[in-house]
Protein backbone atom coordinates (compact mmCIF):
# COMPACT_ATOMS: atom_id res chain seq x y z
CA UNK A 1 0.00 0.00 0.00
CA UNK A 2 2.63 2.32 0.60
CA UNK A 3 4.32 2.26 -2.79
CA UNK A 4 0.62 2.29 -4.52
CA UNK A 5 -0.11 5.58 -2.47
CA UNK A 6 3.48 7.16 -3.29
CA UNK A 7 2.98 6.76 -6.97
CA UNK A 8 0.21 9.39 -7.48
CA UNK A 9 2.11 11.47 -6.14
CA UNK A 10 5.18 11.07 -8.35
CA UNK A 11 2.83 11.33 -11.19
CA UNK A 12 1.70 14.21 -9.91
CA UNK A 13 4.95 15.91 -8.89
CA UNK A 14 6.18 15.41 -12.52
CA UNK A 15 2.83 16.90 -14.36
CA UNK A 16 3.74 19.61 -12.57
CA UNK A 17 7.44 20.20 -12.94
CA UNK A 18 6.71 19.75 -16.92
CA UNK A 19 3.67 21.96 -16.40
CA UNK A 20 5.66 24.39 -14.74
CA UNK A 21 8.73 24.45 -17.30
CA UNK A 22 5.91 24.88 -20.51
CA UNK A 23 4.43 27.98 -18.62
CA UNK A 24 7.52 29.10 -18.33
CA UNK A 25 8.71 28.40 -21.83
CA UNK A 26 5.64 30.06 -22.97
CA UNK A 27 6.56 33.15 -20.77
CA UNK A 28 9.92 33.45 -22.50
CA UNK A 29 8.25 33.37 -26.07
CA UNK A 30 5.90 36.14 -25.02
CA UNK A 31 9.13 38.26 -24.24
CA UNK A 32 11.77 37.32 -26.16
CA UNK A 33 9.58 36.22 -29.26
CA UNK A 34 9.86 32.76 -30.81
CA UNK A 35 13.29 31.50 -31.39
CA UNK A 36 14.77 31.69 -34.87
CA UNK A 37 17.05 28.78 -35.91
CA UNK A 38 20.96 29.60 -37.19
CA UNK A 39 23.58 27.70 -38.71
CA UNK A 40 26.21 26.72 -36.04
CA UNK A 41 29.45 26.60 -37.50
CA UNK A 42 32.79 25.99 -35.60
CA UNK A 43 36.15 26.68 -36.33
CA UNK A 44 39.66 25.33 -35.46
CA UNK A 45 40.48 28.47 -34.77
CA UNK A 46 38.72 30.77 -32.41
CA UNK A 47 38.31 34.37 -33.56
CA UNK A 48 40.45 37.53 -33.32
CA UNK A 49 39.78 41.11 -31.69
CA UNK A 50 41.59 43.90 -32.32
CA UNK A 51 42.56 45.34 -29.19
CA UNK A 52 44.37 49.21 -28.92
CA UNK A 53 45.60 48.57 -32.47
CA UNK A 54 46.55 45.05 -31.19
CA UNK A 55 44.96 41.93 -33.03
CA UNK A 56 44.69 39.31 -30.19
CA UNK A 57 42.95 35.44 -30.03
CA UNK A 58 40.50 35.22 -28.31
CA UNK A 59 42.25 32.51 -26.50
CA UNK A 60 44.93 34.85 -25.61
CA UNK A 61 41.93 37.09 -23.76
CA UNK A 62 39.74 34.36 -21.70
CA UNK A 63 42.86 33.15 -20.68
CA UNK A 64 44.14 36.60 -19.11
CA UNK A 65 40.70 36.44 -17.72
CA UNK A 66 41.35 32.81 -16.04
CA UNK A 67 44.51 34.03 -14.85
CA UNK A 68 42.54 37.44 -12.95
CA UNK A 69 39.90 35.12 -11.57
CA UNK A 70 42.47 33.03 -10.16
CA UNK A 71 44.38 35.90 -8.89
CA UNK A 72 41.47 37.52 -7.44
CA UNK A 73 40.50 34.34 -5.54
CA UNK A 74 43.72 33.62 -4.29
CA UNK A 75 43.94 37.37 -2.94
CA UNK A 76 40.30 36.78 -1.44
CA UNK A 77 41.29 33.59 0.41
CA UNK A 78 44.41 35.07 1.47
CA UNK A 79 43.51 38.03 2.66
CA UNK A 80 39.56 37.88 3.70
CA UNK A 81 39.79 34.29 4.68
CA UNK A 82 42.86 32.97 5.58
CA UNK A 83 44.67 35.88 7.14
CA UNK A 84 47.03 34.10 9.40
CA UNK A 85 48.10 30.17 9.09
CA UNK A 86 47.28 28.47 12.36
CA UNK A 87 49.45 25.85 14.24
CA UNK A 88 46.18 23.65 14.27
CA UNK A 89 44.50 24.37 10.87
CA UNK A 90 40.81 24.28 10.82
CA UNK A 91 38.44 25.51 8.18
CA UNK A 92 39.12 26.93 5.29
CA UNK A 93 43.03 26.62 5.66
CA UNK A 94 42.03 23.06 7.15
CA UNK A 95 40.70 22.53 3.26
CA UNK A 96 43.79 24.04 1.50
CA UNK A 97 46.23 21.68 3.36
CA UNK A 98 44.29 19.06 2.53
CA UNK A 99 44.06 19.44 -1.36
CA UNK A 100 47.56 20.47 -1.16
CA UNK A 101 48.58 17.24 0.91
CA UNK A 102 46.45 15.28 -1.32
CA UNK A 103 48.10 16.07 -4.84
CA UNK A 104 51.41 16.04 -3.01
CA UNK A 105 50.68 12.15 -2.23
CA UNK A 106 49.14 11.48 -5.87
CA UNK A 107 52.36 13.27 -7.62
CA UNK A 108 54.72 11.49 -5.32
CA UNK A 109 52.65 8.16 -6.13
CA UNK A 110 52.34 8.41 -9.71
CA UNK A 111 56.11 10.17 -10.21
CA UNK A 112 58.44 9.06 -6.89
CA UNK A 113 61.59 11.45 -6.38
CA UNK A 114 60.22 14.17 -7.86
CA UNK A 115 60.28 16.76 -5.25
CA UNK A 116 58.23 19.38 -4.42
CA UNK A 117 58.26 21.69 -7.18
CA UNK A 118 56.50 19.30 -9.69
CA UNK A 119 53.47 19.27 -6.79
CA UNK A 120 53.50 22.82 -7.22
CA UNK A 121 53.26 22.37 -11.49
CA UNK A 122 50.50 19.68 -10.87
CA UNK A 123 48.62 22.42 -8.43
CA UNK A 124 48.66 25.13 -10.81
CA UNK A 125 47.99 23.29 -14.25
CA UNK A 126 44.42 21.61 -12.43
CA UNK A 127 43.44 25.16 -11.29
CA UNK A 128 43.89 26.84 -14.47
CA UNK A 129 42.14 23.88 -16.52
CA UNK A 130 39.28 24.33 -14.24
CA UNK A 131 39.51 28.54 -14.39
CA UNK A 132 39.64 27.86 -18.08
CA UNK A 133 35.97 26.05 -17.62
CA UNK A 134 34.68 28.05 -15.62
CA UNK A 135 34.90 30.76 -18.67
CA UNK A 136 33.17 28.80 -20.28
CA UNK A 137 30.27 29.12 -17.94
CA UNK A 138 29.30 32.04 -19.43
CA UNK A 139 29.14 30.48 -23.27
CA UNK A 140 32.48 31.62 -24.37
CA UNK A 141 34.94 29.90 -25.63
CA UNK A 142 37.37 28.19 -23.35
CA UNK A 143 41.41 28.55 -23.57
CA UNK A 144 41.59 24.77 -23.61
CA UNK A 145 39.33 24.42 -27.19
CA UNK A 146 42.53 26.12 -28.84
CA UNK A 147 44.77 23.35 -30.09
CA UNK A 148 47.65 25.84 -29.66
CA UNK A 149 46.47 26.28 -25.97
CA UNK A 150 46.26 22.66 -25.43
CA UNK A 151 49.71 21.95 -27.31
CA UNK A 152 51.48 24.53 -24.57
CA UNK A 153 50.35 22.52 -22.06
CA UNK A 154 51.76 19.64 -23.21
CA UNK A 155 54.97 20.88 -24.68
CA UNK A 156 55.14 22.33 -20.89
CA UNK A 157 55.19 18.40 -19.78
CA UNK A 158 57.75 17.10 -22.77
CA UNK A 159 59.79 19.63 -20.84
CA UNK A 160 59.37 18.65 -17.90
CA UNK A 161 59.59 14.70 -18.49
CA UNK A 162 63.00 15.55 -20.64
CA UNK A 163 64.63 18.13 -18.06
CA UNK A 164 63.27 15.13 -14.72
CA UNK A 165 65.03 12.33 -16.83
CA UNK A 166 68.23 14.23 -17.52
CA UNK A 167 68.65 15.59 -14.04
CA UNK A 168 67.91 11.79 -12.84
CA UNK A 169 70.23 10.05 -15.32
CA UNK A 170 72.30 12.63 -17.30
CA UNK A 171 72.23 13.33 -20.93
CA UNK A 172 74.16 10.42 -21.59
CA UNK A 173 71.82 8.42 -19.22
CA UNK A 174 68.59 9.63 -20.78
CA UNK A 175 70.20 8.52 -24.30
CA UNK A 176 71.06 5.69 -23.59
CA UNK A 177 67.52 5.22 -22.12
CA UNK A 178 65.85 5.82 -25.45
CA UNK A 179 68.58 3.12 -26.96
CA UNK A 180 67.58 0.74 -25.07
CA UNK A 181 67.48 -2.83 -25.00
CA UNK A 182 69.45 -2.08 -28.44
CA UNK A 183 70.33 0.90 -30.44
CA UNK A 184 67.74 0.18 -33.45
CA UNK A 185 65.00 1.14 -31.45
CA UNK A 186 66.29 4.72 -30.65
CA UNK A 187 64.63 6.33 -33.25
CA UNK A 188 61.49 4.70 -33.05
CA UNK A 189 61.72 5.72 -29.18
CA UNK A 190 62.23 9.36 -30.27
CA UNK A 191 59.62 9.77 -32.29
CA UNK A 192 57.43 8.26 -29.52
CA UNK A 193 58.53 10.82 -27.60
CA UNK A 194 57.96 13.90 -29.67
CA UNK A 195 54.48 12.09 -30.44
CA UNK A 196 53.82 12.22 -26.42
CA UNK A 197 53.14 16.74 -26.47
CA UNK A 198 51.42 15.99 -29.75
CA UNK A 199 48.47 13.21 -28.92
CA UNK A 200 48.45 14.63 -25.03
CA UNK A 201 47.55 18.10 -27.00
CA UNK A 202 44.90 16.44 -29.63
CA UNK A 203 43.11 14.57 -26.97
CA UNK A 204 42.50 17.47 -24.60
CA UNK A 205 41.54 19.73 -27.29
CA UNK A 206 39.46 17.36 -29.04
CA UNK A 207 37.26 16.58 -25.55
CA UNK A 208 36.98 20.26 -24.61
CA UNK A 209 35.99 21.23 -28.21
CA UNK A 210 33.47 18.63 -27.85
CA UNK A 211 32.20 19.48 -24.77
CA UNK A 212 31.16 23.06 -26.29
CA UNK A 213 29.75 22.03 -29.74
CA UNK A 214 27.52 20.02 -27.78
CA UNK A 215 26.47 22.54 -24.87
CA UNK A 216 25.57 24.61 -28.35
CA UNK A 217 23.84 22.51 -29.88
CA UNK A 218 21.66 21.74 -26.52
CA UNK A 219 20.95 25.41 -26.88
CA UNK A 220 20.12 25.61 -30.43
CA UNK A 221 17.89 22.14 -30.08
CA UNK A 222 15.88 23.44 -27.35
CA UNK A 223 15.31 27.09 -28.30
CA UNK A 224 13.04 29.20 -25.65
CA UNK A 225 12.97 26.01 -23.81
CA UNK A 226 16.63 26.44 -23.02
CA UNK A 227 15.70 27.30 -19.43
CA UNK A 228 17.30 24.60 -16.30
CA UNK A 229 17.83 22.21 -18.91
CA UNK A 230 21.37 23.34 -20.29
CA UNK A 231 22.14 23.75 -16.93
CA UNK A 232 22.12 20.45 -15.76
CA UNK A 233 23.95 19.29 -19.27
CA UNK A 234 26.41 22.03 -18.28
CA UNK A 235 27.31 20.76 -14.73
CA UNK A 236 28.65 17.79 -16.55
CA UNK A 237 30.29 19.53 -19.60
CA UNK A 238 31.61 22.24 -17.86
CA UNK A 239 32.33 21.06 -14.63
CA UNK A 240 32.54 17.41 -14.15
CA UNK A 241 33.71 17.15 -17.61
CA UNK A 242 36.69 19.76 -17.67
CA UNK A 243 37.85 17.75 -13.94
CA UNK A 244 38.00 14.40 -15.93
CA UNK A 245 39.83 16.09 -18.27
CA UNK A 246 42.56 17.77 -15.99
CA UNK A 247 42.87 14.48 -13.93
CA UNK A 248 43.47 12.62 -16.82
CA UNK A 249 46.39 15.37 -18.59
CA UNK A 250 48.22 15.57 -14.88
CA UNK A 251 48.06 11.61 -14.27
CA UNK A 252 49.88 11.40 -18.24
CA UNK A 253 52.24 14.26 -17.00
CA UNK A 254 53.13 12.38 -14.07
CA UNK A 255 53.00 8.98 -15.63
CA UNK A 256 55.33 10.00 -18.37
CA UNK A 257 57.66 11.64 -16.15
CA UNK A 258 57.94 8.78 -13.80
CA UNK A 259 58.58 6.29 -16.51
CA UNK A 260 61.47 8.87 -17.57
CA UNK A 261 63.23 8.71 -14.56
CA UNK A 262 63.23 4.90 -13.87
């Protein structure tokens, strides 16, 4: 009986949420007036603004403005929250030392001996990935849908996995890595390694460019009915989405780096 009396009331619950969202649909046609469809076209490469006689990317902009959001929230939770570091944290600074003691366990899991500094790297690459998303909040493009913004990232980590395995080993070392078990297979090893910045740069790209063709064509599908819906498609394509993808670029960094230094 109690599942027979609780299912009238779904049924009811949901008439009404769907009646509710077609008023409101309705309400946004009165207003606006109905919706008229457009071509969506996309292009490899985003657009350019001319700037104080400058022409600049776009990309070059959004990310100067996911650099100032993460500079103005670091100054906020320095100075309006965090003021002073406690003996005993608790709090907010209680939450910072734990993220920070968290990706210093994963980098020293994934990539052992690397110090602290590559912690630091691994830090600051998630928190601009997900400042980079959170531009994209507000349905622009974000840095990481430029190809060339994706391939500085990972030309950042063919750095870093050359410079970790020639401080470890020594140029001669990290040759004779690359030669190894026999010299035949050095350049077929070196090409696998300039290949490594290239597919790391394709792959991230490719997944945030899809992530925003499809947020637009939610948008274009569903017209003056594009009210709650895209938001719930956009907690996973620009939120959960973008983490996936950060998680996944860091654990390569790491896991290439690691393997470098063996």
């Amino acid at each position: 009986m109690g599942k027979k009396s609780k299912r009238p009331k779904a049924i009811a619950t949901m008439l009404a949420v769907i009646g509710t969202y077609m008023f409101l649909t309705q309400i946004v046609s009165i207003i606006f007036g109905q919706h008229e469809s457009m071509d969506i076209e996309f292009s490899l490469w985003p657009e350019r603004v001319d700037i104080l006689g400058f022409s600049l990317s776009e990309t070059v902009i959004y990310t100067w403005l996911a650099m100032a959001i993460l500079i103005v929230a670091a100054l906020l939770l320095r100075v309006a929250i965090v003021r002073k570091f406690e003996s005993i944290p608790k709090g907010a600074q209680n939450a910072i030392e734990f993220a920070v003691e968290f990706v210093s366990r994963y980098t020293s899991k994934q990539a052992h001996g690397t110090g602290e500094i590559l912690c630091s790297y691994v830090l600051s690459i998630g928190a601009f990935m997900m400042a980079c998303a959170f531009v994209e909040l507000f349905r622009l493009r974000a840095p990481t849908a430029d190809i060339t913004m994706t391939f500085a990232l990972a030309f950042m980590t063919f750095i870093l996995i050359n410079a970790y395995g020639v401080r470890r080993k020594g140029v001669k070392g990290r040759v004779r890595t690359l030669a190894s078990p026999t010299p035949i297979v050095f350049i077929f090893r070196a090409i696998a390694e300039f290949a490594i910045p290239v597919s790391m740069a394709c792959r991230l790209f490719g997944n945030m460019l899809g992530g925003m063709i499809v947020m637009d064509l939610i948008y274009e599908a569903l017209g003056n009915g594009a009210i709650g819906l895209p938001s719930l498609a956009g907690l996973f394509f620009n939120v959960f989405h973008p983490l996936i993808q950060a998680f996944i670029f860091i654990t390569l960094t790491l896991t290439f780096i690691n393997e470098a230094i063996e």
